[in-house]
N, C-alpha and C. Protein backbone atom coordinates (compact mmCIF):
# COMPACT_ATOMS: atom_id res chain seq x y z
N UNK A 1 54.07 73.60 60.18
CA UNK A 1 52.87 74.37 60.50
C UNK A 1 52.13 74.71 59.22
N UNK A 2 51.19 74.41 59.12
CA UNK A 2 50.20 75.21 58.01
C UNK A 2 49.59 76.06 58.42
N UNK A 3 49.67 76.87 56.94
CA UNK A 3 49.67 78.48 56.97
C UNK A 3 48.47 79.32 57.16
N UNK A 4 47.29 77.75 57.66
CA UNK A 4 46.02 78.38 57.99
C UNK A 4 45.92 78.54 59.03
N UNK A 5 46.98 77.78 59.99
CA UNK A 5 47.07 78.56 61.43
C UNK A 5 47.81 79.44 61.93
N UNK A 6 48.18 80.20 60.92
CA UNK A 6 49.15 81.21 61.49
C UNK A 6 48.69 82.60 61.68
N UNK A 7 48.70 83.88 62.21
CA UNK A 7 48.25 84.75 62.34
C UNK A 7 49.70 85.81 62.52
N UNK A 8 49.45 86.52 61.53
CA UNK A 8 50.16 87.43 61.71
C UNK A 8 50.27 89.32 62.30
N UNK A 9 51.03 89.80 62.93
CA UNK A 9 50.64 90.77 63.55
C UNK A 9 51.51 91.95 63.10
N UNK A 10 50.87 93.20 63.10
CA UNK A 10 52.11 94.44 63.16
C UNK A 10 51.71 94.37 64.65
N UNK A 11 52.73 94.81 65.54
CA UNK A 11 53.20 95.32 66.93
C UNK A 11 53.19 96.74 67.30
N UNK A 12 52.48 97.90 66.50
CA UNK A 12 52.26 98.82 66.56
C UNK A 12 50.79 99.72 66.93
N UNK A 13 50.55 99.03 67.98
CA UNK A 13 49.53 99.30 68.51
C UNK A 13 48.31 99.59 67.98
N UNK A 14 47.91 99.40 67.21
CA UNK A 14 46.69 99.27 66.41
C UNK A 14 45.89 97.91 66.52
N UNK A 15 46.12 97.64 67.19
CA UNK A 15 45.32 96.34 68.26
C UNK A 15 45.10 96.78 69.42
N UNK A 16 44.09 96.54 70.69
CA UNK A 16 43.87 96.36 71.60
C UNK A 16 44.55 95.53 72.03
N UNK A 17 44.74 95.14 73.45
CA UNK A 17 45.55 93.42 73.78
C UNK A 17 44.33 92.45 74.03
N UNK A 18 43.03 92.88 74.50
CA UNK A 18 42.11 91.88 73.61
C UNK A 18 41.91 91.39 72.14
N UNK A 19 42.06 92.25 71.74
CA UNK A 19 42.23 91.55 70.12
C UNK A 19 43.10 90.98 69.87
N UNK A 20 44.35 91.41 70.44
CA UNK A 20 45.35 90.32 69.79
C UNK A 20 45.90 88.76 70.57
N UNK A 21 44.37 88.84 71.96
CA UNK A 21 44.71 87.71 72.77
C UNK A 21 43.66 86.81 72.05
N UNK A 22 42.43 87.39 71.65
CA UNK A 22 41.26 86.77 70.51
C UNK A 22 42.02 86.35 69.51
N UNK A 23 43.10 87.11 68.66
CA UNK A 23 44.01 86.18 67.81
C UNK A 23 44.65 85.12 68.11
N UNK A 24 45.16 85.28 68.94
CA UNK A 24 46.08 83.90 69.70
C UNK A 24 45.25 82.67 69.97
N UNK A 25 43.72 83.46 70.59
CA UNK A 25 43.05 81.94 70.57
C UNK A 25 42.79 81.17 69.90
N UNK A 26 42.24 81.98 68.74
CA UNK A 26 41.69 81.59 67.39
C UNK A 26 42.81 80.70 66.61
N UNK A 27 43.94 80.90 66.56
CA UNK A 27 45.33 80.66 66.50
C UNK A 27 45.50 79.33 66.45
N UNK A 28 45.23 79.25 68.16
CA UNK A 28 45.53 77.56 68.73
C UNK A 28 44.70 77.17 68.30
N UNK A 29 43.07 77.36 68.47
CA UNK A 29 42.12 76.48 67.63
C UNK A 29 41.83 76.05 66.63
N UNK A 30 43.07 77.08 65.62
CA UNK A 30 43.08 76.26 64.16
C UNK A 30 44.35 74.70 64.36
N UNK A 31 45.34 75.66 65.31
CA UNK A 31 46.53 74.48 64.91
C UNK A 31 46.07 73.26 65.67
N UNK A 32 44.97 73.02 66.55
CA UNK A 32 44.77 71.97 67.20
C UNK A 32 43.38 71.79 68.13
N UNK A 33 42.45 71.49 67.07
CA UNK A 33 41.03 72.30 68.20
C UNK A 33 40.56 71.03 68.89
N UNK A 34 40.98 70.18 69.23
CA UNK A 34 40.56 69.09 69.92
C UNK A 34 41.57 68.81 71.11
N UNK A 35 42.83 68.69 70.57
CA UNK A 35 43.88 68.64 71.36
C UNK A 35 44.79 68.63 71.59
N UNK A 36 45.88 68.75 72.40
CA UNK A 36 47.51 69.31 72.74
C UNK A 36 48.36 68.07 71.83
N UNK A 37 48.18 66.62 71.89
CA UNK A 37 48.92 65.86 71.06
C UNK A 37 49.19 65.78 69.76
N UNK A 38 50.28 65.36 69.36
CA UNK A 38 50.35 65.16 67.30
C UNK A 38 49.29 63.98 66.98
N UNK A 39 48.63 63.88 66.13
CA UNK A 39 48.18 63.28 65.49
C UNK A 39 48.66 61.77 64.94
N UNK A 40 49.80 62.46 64.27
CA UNK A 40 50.97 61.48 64.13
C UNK A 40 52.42 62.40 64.44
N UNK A 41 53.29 61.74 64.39
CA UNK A 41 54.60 62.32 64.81
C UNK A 41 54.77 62.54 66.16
N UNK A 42 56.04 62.95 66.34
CA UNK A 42 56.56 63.14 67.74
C UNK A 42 55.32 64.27 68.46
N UNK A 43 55.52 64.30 70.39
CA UNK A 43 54.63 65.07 70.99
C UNK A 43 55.76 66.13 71.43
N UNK A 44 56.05 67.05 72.19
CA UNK A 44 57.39 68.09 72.42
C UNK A 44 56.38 67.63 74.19
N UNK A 45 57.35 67.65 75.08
CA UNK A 45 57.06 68.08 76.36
C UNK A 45 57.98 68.58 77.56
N UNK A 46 57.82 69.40 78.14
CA UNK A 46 58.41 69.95 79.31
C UNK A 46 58.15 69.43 80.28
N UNK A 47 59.46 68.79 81.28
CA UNK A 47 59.11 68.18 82.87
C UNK A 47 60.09 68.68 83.55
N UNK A 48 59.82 68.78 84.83
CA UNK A 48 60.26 69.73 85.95
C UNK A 48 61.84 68.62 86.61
N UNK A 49 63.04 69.00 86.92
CA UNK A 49 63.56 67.85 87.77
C UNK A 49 64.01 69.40 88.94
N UNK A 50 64.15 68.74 89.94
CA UNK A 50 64.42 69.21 91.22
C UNK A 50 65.87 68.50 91.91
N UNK A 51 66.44 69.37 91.97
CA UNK A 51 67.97 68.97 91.97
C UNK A 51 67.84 68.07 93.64
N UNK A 52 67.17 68.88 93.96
CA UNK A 52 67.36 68.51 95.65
C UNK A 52 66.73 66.73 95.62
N UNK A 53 66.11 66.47 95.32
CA UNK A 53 65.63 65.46 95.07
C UNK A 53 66.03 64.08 93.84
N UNK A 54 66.82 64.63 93.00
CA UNK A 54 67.37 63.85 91.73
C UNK A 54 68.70 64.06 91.31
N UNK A 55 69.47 63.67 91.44
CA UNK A 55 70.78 63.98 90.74
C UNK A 55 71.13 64.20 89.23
N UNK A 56 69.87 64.56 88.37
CA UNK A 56 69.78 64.24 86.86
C UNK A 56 70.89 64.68 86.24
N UNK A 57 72.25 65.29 86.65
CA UNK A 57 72.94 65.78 86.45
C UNK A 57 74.21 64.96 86.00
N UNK A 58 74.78 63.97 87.43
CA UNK A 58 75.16 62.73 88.23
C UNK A 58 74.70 61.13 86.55
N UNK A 59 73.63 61.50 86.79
CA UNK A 59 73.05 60.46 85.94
C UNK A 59 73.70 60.12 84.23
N UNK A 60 73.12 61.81 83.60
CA UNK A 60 73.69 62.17 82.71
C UNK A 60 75.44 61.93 82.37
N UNK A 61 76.07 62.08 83.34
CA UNK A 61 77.27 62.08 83.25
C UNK A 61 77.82 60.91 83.55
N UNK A 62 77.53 60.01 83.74
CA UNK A 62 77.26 57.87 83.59
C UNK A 62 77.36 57.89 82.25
N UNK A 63 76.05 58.31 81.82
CA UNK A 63 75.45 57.79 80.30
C UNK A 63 74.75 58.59 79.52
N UNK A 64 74.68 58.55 78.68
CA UNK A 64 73.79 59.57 77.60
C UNK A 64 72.00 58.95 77.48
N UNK A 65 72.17 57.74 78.08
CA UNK A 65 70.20 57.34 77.99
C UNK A 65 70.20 57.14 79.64
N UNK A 66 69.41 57.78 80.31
CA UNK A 66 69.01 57.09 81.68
C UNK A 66 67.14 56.64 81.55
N UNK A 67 67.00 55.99 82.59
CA UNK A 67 65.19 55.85 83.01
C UNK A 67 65.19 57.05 83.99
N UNK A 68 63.82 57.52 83.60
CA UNK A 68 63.28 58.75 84.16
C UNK A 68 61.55 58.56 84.30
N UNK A 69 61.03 58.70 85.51
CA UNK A 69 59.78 58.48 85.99
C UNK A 69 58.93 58.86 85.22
N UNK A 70 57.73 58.14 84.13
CA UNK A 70 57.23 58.41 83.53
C UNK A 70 55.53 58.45 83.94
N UNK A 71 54.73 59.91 83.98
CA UNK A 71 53.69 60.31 84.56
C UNK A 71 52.82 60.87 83.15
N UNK A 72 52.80 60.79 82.37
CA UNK A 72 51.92 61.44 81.20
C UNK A 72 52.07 60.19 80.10
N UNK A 73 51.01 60.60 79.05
CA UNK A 73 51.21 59.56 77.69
C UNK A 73 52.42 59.79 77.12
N UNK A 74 53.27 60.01 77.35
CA UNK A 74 54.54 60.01 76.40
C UNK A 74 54.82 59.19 76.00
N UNK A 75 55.09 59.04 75.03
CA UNK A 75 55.48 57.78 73.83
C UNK A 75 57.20 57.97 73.49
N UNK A 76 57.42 56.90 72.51
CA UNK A 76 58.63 56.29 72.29
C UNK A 76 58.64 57.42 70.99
N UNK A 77 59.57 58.20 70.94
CA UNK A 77 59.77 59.28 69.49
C UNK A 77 59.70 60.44 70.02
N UNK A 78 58.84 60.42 71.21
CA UNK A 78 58.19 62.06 71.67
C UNK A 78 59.46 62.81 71.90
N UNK A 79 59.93 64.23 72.48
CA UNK A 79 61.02 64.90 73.03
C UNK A 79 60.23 64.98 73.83
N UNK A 80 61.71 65.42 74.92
CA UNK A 80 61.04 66.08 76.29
C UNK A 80 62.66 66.98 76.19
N UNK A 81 62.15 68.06 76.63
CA UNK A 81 62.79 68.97 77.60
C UNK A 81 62.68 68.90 79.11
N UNK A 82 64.16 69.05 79.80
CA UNK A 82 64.31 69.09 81.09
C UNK A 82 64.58 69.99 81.67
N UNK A 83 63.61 70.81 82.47
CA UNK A 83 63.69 71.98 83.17
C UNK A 83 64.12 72.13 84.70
N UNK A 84 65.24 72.56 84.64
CA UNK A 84 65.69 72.63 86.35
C UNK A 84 64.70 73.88 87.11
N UNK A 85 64.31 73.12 88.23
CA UNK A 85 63.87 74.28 89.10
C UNK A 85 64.68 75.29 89.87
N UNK A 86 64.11 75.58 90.28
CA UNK A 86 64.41 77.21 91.18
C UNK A 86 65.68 76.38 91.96
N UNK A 87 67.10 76.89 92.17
CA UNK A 87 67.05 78.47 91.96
C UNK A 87 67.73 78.68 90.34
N UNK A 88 67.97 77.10 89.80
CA UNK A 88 68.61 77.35 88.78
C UNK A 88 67.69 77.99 87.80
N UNK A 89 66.00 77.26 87.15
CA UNK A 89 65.17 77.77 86.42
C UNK A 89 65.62 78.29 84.78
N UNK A 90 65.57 76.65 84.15
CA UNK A 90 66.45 76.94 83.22
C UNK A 90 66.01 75.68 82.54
N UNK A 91 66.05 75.54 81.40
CA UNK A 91 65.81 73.68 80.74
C UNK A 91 67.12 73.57 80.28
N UNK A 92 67.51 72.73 80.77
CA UNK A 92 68.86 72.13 80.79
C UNK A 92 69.02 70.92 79.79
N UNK A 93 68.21 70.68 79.81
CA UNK A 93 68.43 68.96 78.29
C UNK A 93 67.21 69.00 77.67
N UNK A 94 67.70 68.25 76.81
CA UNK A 94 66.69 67.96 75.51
C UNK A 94 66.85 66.90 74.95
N UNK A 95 65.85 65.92 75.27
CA UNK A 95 65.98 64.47 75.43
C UNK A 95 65.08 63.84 73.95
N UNK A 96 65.31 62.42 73.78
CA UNK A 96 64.34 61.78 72.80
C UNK A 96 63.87 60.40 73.31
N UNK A 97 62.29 60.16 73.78
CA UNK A 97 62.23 59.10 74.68
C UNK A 97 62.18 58.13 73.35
N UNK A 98 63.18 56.78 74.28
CA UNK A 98 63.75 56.04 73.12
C UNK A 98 62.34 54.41 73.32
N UNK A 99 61.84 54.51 74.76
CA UNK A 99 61.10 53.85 75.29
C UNK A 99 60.14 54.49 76.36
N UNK A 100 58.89 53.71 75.89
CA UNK A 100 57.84 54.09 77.49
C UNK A 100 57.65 53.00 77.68
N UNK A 101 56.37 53.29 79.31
CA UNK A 101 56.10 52.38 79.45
C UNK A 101 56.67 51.28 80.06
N UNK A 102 57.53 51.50 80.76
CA UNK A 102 58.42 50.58 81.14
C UNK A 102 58.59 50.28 83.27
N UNK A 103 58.07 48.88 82.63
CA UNK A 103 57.85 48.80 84.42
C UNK A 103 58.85 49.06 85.15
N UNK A 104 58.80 49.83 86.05
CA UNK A 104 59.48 49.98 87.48
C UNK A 104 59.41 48.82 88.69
N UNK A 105 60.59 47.99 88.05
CA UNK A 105 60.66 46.74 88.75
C UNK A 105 61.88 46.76 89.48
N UNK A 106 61.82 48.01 91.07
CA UNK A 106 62.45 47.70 91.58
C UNK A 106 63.81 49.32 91.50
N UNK A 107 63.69 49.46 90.16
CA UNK A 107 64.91 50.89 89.75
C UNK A 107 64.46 52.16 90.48
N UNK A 108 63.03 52.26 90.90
CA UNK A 108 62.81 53.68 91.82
C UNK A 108 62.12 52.91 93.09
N UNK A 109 63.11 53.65 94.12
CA UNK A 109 62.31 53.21 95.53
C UNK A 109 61.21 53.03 95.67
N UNK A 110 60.34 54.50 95.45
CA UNK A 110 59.00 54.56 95.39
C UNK A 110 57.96 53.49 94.94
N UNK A 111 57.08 53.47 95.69
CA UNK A 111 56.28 52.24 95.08
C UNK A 111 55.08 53.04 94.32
N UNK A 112 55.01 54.31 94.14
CA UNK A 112 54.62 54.50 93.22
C UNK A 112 54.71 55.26 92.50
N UNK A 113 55.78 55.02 92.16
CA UNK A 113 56.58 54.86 90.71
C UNK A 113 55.75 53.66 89.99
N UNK A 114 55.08 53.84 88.83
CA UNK A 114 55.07 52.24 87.95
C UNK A 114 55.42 52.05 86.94
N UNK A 115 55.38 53.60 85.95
CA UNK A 115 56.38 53.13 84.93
C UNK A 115 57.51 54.22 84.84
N UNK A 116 58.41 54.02 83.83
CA UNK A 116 59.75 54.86 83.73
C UNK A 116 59.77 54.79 82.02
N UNK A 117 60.19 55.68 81.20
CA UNK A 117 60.75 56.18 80.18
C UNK A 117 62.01 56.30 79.97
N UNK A 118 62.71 55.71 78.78
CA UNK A 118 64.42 55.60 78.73
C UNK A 118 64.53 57.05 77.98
N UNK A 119 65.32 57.69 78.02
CA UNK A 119 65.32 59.11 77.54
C UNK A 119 66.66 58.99 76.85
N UNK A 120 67.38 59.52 76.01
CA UNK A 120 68.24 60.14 75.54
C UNK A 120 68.85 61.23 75.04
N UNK A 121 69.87 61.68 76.09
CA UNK A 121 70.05 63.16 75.99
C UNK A 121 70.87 63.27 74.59
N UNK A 122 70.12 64.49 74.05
CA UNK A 122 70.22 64.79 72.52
C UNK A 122 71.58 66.41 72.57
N UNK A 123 70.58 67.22 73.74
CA UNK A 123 71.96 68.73 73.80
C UNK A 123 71.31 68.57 75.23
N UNK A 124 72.57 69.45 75.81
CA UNK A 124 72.58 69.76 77.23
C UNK A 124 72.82 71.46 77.05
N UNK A 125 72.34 72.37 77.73
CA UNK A 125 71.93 73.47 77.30
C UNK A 125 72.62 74.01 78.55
N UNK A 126 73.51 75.91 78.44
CA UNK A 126 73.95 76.54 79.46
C UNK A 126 73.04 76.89 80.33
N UNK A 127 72.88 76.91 81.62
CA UNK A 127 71.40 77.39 82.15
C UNK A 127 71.32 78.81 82.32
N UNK A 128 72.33 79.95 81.24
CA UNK A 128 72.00 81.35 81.14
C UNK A 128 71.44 81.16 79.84
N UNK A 129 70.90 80.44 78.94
CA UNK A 129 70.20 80.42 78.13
C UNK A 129 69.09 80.65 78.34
């Protein structure tokens, strides 16, 4: 991070919480005023799995890389975090996509499914974390 986007605060009420939500904006618009991706380097992203529907659990415990349905630009380097839903509600892995882009020829029922991402789980996390 450079230190021109950082903003620092005392927590002692001598701010309004408008002012210190005007800081925060100002904040993000230094660290990235065009947009959410790196420039260069890895991107960080959060995706939802739903137990009822995926066994990502099952999977994991096969192998340390599975294919996982790929819906955003994620690239080959990026992380992703894996967040279990309700009722667990917890990110449970922390992956490094090793590949995108990768046709779905046949590996997800769905027909639309079209591409998949090879992931590799990096930590698997307690879900009271």
């Amino acid at each position: 991070m450079a230190k021109k986007s950082w903003v620092t605060v005392l927590l002692n009420d001598s701010l309004s919480d408008q002012e210190l939500w005007e800081l925060i904006a100002k904040s993000r618009q230094l660290a990235a005023p065009s947009k959410l991706s790196a420039g260069s380097g890895p991107d960080y992203w959060l995706i939802p799995a739903n137990l009822k529907y995926y066994d990502i659990d099952s999977e994991f415990a096969a192998s340390d890389t599975i294919l996982w349905t790929q819906k955003t630009s994620i690239k080959a380097g990026d992380f992703v975090f894996i967040y279990i839903t309700a009722p667990t509600r917890a990110i449970r892995y922390a992956c490094q996509v090793l590949e995108a882009n990768i046709a779905n020829q046949g590996y997800r029922d769905l027909s639309s499914i079209k591409t998949l991402m090879s992931l590799k789980c990096l930590k698997q996390f307690p879900d009271h974390l």
